[in-house]
Each structure stands twice: as structure tokens, then as C-alpha cells.
Protein backbone atom coordinates (compact mmCIF):
# COMPACT_ATOMS: atom_id res chain seq x y z
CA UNK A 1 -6.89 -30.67 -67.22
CA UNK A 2 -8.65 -31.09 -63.71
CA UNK A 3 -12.02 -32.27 -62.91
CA UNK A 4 -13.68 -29.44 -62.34
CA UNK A 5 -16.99 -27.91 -64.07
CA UNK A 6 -16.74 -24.73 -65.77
CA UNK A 7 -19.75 -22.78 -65.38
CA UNK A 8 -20.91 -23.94 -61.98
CA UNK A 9 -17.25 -24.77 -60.48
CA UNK A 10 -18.26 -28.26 -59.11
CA UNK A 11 -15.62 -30.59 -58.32
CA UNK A 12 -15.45 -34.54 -57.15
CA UNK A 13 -16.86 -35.32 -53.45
CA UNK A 14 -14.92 -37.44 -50.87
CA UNK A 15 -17.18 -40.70 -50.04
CA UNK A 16 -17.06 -43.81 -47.93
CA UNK A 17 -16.95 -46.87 -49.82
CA UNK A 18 -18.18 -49.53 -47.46
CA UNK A 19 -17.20 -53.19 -47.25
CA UNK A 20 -19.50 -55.94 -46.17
CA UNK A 21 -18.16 -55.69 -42.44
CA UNK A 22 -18.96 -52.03 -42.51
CA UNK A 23 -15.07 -50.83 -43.01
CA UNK A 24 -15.29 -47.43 -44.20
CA UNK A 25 -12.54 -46.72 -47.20
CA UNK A 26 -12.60 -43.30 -48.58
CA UNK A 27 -13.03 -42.63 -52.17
CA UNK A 28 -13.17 -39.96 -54.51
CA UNK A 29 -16.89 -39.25 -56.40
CA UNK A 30 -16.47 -37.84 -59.48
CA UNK A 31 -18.42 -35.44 -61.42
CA UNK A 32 -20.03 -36.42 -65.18
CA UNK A 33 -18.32 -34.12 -66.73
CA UNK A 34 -18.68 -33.80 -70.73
CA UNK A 35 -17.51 -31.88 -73.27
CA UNK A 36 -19.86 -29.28 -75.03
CA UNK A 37 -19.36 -26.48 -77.42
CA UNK A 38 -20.19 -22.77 -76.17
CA UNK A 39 -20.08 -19.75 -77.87
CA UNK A 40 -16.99 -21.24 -80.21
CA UNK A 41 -15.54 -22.42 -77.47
CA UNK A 42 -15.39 -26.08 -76.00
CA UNK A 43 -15.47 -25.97 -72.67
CA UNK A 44 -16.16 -29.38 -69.92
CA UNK A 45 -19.35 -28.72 -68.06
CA UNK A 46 -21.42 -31.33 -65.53
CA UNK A 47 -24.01 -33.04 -67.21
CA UNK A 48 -26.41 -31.40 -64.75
CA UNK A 49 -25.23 -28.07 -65.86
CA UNK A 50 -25.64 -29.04 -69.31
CA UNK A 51 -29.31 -30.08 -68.74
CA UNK A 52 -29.83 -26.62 -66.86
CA UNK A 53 -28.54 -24.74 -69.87
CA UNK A 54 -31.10 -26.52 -71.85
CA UNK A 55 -33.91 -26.04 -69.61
CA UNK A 56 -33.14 -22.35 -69.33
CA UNK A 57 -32.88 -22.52 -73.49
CA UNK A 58 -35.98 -23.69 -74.01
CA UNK A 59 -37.34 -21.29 -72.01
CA UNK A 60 -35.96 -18.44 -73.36
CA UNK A 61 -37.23 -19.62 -76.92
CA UNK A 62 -40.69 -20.00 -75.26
CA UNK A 63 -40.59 -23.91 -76.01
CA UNK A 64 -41.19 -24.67 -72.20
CA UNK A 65 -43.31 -22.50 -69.58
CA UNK A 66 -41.18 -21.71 -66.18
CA UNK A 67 -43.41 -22.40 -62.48
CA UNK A 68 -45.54 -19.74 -62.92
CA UNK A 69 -46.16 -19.72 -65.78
CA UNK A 70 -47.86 -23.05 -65.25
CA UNK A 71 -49.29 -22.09 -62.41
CA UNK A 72 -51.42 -19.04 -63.86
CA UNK A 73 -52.38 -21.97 -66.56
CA UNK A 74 -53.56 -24.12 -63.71
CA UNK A 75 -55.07 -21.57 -61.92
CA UNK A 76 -56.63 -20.18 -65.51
CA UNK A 77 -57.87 -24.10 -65.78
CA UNK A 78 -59.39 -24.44 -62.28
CA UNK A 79 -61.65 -20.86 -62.84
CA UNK A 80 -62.94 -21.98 -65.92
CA UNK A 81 -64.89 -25.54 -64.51
């Protein structure tokens, strides 16, 4: 199974890992990834995707307002003083 994110398709990074003279050694930055049930289905997704999903969730479900909708509260806030 490689290392690679599901949904979003991210995979590791190629980094410099440097010694205390300033040697540059290239390694290999991986992502998070975890495993998480969808739809039935487990599937290995980033941790930042999985955060997304439950952002966009919570949302949907009207737990959590999106920008504007906090915006038009602020704004609705600031006319009323």
C-alpha cells in the first residue's frame, strides 16, 4: 500500500536534513496519513484532509457558520451599536 492520500492525492515531499556544518542530506517527508471509515469503506486519508471533511461536516449540519456567514454576523453586530 503506498503513501499516498486518497481524496486529495498528496504524497511525501523530498527535504534537506541539515547537519550542524550545514551538509545538506536529502530525506523523504512523509504525510500523516490515518485510517478512517467512508461510506463503508476504509480508506487512508491525510490528517489535514480528515480535519477538512469535518469542517465541511459541520457545516453542512449547520453546527459551524462558513466566512460569510460570520461576516454578515459581524457586520449585523457593528450596525446595531
Amino acid at each position: 500500500m503506498s503513501r499516498i492520500d486518497v481524496l486529495t492525492g498528496k504524497r511525501a515531499k523530498i527535504a534537506n536534513s541539515r547537519s550542524h556544518s550545514n551538509i545538506a542530506t536529502r530525506r523523504k517527508q512523509n504525510v500523516n496519513l490515518q485510517t478512517v471509515r467512508l461510506n463503508g469503506r476504509r480508506v487512508r486519508v491525510a490528517a489535514s484532509t480528515m480535519r477538512t471533511l469535518r469542517k465541511m461536516a459541520a457545516i453542512a449540519h449547520g453546527e459551524r457558520m462558513t466566512k460569510m456567514q460570520k461576516k454578515a454576523a459581524k457586520k449585523a453586530a457593528a450596525s446595531k451599536k
